[in-house]
N, C-alpha and C. Protein backbone atom coordinates (compact mmCIF):
# COMPACT_ATOMS: atom_id res chain seq x y z
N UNK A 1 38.78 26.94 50.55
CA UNK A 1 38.81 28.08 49.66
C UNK A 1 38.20 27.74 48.29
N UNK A 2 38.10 26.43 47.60
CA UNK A 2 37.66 26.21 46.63
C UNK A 2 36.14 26.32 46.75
N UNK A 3 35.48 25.85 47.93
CA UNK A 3 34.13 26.24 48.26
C UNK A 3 33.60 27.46 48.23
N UNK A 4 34.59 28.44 48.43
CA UNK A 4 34.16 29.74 48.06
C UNK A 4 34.29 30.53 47.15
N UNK A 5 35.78 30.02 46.12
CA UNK A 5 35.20 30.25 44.76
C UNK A 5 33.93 29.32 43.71
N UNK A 6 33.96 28.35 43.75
CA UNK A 6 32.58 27.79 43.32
C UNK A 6 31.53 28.52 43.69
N UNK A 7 31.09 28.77 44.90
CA UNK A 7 30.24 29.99 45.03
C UNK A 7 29.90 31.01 44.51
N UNK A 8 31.67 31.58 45.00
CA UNK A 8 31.01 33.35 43.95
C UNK A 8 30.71 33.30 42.64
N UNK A 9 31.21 32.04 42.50
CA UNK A 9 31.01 31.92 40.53
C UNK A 9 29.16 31.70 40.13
N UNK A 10 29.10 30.87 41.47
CA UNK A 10 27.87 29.47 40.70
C UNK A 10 26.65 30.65 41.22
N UNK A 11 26.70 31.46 42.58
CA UNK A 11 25.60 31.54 43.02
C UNK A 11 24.95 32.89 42.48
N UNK A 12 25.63 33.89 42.15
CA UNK A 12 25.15 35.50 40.99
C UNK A 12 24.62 34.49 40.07
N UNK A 13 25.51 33.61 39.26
CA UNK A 13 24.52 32.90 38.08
C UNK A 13 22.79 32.14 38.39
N UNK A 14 23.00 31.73 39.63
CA UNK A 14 21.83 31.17 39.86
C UNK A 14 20.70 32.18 40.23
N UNK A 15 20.71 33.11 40.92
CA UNK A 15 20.75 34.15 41.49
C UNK A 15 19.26 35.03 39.72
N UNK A 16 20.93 34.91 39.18
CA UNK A 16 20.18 35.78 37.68
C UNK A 16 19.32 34.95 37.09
N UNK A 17 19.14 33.46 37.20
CA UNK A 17 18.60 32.97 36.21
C UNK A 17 17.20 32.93 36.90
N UNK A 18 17.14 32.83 38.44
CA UNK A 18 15.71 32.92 39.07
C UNK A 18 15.43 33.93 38.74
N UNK A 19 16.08 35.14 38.74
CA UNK A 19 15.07 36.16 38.52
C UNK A 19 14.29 36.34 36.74
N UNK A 20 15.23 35.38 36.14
CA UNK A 20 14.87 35.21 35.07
C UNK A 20 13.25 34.48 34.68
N UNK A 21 13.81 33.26 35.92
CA UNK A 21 12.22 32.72 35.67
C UNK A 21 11.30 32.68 36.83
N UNK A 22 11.43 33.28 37.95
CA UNK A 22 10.42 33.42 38.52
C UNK A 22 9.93 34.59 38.33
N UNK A 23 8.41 35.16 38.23
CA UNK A 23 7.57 36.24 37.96
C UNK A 23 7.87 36.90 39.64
N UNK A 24 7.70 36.34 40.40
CA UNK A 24 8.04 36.80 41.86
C UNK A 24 9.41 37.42 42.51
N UNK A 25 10.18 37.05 41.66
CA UNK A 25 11.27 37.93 41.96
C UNK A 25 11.77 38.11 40.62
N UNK A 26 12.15 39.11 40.67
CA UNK A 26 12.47 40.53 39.15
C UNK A 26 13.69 41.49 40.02
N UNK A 27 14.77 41.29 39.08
CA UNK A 27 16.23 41.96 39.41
C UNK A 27 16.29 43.05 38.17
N UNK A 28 16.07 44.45 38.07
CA UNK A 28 16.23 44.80 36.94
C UNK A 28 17.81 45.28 36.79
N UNK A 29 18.31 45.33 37.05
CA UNK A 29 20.11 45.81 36.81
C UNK A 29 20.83 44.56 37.04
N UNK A 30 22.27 44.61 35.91
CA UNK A 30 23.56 43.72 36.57
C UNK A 30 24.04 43.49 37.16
N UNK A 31 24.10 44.60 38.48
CA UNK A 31 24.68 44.04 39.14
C UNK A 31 23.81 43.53 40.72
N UNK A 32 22.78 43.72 40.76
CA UNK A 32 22.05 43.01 41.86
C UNK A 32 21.90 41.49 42.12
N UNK A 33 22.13 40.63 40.74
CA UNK A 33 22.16 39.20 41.15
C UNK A 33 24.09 39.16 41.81
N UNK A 34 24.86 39.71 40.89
CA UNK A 34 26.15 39.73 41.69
C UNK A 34 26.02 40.54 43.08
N UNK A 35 25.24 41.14 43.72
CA UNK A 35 26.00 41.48 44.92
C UNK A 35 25.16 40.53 45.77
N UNK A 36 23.74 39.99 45.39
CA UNK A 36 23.23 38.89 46.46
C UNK A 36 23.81 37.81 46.34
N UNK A 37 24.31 37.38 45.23
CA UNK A 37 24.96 36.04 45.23
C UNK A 37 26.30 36.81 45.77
N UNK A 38 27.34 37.29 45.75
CA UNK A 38 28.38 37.78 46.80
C UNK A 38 28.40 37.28 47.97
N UNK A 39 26.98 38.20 48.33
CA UNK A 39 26.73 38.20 49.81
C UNK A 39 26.40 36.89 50.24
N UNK A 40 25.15 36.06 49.89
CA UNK A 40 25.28 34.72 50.12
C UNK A 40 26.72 33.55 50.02
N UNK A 41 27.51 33.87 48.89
CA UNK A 41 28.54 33.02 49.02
C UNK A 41 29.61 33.36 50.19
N UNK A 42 29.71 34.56 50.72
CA UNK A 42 30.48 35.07 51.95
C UNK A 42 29.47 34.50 53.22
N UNK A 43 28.48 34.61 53.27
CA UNK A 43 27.89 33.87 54.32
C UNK A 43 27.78 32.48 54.46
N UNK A 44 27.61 32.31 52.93
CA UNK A 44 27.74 30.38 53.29
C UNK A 44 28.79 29.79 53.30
N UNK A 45 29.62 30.38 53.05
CA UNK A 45 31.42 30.03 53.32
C UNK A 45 31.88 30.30 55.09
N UNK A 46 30.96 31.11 55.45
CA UNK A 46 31.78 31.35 56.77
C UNK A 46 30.37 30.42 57.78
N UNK A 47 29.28 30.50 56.98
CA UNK A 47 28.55 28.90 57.98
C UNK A 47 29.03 27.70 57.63
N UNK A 48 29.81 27.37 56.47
CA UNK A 48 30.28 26.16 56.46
C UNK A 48 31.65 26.43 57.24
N UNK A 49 32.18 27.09 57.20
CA UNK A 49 33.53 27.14 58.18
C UNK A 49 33.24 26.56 59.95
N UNK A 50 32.15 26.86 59.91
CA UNK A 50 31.21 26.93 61.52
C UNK A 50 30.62 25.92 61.47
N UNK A 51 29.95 25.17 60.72
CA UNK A 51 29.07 24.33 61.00
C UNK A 51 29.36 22.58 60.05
N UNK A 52 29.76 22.86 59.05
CA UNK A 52 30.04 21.60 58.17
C UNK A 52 30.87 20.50 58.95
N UNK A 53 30.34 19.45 58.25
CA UNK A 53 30.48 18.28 59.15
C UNK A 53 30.31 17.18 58.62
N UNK A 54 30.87 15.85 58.35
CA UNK A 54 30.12 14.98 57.94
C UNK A 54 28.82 14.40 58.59
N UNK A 55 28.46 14.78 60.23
CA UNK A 55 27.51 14.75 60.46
C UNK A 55 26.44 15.79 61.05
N UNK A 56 26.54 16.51 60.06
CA UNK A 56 25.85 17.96 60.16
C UNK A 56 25.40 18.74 58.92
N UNK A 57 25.38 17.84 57.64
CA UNK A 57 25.32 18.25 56.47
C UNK A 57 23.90 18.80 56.30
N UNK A 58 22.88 17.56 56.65
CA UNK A 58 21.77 18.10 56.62
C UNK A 58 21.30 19.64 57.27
N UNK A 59 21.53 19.75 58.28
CA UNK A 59 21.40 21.11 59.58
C UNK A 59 22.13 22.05 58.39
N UNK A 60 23.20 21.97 57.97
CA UNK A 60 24.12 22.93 57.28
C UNK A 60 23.13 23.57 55.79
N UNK A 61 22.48 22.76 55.51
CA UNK A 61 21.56 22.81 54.10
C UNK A 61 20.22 23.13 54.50
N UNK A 62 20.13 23.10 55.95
CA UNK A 62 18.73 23.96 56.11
C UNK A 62 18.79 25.19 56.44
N UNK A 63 20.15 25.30 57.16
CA UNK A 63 20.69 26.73 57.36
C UNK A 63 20.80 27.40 56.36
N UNK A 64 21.37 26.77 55.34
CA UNK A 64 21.45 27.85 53.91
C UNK A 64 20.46 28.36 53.43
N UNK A 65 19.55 27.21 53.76
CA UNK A 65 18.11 27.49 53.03
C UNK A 65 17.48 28.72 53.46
N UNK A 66 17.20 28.65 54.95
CA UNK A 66 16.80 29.87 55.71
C UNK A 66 17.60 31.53 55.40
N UNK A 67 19.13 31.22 55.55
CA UNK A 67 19.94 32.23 55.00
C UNK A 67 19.53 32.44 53.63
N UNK A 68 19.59 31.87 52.70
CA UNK A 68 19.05 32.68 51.60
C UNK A 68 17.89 33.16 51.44
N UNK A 69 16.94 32.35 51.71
CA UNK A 69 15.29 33.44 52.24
C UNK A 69 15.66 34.91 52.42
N UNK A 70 16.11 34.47 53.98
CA UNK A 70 16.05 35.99 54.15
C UNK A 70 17.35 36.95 53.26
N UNK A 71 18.39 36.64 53.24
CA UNK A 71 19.19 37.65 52.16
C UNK A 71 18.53 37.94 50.72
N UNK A 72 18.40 36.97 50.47
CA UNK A 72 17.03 37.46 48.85
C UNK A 72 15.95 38.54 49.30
N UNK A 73 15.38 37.94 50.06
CA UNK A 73 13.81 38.72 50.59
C UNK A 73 14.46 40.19 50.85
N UNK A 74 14.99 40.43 51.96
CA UNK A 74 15.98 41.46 52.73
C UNK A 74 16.62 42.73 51.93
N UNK A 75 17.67 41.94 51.13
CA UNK A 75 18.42 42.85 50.25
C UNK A 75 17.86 42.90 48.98
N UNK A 76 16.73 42.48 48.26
CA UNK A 76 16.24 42.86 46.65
C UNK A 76 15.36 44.46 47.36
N UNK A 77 14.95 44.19 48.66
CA UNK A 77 14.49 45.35 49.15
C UNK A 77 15.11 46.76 48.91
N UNK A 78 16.12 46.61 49.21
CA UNK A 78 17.15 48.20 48.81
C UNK A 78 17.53 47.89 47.41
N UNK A 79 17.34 47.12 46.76
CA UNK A 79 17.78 47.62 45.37
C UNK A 79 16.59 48.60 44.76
N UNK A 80 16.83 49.55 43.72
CA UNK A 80 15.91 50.28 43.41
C UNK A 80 15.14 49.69 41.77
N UNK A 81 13.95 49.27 42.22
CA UNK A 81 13.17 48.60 40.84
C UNK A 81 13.19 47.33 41.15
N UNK A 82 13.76 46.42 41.59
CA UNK A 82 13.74 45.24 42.09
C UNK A 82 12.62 45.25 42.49
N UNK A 83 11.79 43.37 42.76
CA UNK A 83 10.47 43.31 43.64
C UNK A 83 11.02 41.74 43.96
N UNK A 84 10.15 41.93 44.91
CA UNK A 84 10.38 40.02 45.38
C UNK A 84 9.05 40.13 46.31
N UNK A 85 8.52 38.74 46.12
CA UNK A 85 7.91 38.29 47.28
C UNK A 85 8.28 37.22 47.74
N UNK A 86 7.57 36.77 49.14
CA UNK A 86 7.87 35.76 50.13
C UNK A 86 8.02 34.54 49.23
N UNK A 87 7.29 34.45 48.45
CA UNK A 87 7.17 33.30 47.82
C UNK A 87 8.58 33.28 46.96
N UNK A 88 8.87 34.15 46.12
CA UNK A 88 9.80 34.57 44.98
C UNK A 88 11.40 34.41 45.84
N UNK A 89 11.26 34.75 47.23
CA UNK A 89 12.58 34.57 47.82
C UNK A 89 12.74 32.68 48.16
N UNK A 90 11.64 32.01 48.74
CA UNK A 90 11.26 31.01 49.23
C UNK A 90 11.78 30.27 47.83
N UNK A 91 11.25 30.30 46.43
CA UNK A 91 11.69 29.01 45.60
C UNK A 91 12.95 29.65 45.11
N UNK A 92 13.74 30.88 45.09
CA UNK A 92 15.16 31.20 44.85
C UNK A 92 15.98 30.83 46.09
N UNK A 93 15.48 30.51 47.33
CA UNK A 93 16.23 30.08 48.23
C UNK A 93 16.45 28.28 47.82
N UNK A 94 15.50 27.53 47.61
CA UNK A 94 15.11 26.21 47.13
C UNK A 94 16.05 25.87 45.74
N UNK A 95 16.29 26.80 45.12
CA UNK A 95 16.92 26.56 44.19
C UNK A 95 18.78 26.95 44.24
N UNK A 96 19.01 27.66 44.81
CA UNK A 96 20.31 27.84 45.52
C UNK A 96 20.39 27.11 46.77
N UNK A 97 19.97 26.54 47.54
CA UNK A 97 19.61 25.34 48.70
C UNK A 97 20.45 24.12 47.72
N UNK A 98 19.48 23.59 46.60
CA UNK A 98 19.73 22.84 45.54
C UNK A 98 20.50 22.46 44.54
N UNK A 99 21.40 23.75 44.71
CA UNK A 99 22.47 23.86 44.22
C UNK A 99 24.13 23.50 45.07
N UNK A 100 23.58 24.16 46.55
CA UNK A 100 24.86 23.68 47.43
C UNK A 100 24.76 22.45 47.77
N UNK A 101 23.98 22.18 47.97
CA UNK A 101 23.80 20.21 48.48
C UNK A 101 24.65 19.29 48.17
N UNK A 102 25.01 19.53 46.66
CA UNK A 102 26.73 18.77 45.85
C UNK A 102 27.43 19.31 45.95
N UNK A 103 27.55 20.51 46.36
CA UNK A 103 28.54 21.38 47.23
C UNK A 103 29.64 20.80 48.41
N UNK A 104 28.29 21.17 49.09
CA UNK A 104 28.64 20.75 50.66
C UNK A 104 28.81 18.69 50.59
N UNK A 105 28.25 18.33 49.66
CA UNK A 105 28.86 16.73 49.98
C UNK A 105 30.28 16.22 49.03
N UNK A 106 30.34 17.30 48.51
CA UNK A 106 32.00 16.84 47.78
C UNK A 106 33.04 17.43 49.27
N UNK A 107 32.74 18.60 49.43
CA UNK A 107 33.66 19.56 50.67
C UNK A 107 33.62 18.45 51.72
N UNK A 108 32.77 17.93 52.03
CA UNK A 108 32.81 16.76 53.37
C UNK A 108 33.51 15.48 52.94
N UNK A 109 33.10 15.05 51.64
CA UNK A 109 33.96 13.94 50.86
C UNK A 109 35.67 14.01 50.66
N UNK A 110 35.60 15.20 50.17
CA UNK A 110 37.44 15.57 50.15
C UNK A 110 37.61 15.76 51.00
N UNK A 111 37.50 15.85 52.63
CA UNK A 111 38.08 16.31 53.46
C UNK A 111 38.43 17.74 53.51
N UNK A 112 37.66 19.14 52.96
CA UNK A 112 37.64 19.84 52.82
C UNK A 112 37.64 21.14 54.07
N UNK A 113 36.40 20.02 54.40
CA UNK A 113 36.14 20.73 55.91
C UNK A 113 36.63 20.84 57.68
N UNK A 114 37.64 19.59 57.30
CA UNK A 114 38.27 19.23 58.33
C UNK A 114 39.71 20.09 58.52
N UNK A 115 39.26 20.22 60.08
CA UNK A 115 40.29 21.56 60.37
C UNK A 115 41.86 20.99 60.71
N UNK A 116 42.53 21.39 60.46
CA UNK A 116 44.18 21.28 61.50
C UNK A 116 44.54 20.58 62.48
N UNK A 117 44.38 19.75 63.38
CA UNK A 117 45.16 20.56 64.64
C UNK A 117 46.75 21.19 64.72
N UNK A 118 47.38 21.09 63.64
CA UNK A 118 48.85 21.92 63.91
C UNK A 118 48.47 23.11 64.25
């Protein structure tokens, strides 16, 4: 659960600041970096629930990578005034990719990810 608040916190911020500096993707309203970063931190919380591993970290960080592509690319689409291109989703995926990486290796370090058996 701490993995998924770090998320909702870290990833709208990251989220806003690409659109800040990439020319390729442009968020014009407040709340569009919060609902893609939302949406990404609910998805990468429930692929790390599924997939995290101490030996699966890498696979887990390419998955994200791909998942955020397409949720950036995908959903700036229905926002109204928003633009993105392939490219603009591609280095905001790279940069939220870049961001979970110390993520996902503290969650595997604490034993975060390891399930029950009770």
């Amino acid at each position: 659960m701490t993995g998924f608040i770090m998320k909702i916190i870290l990833l709208p911020l990251v989220v806003a600041i690409c659109s800040g500096i990439f020319d390729s993707f442009d968020l014009v309203a407040w709340y569009q970096p919060i609902g893609i970063g939302v949406l990404l931190a609910i998805i990468g919380h429930l692929m790390e629930r599924a997939m995290l591993r101490r030996d699966t970290t890498v696979m887990t960080d390419i998955a994200d990578f791909v998942t955020a592509a397409l949720v950036v690319y995908f959903l700036t689409l229905f926002y109204d005034g928003a633009r993105v291109t392939l490219w603009g989703a591609i280095l905001t995926a790279l940069v939220i990719t870049l961001v979970e990486i110390p993520i996902h290796r503290w969650l595997v370090r604490s034993g975060r990810t390891e399930r029950s058996t009770a």
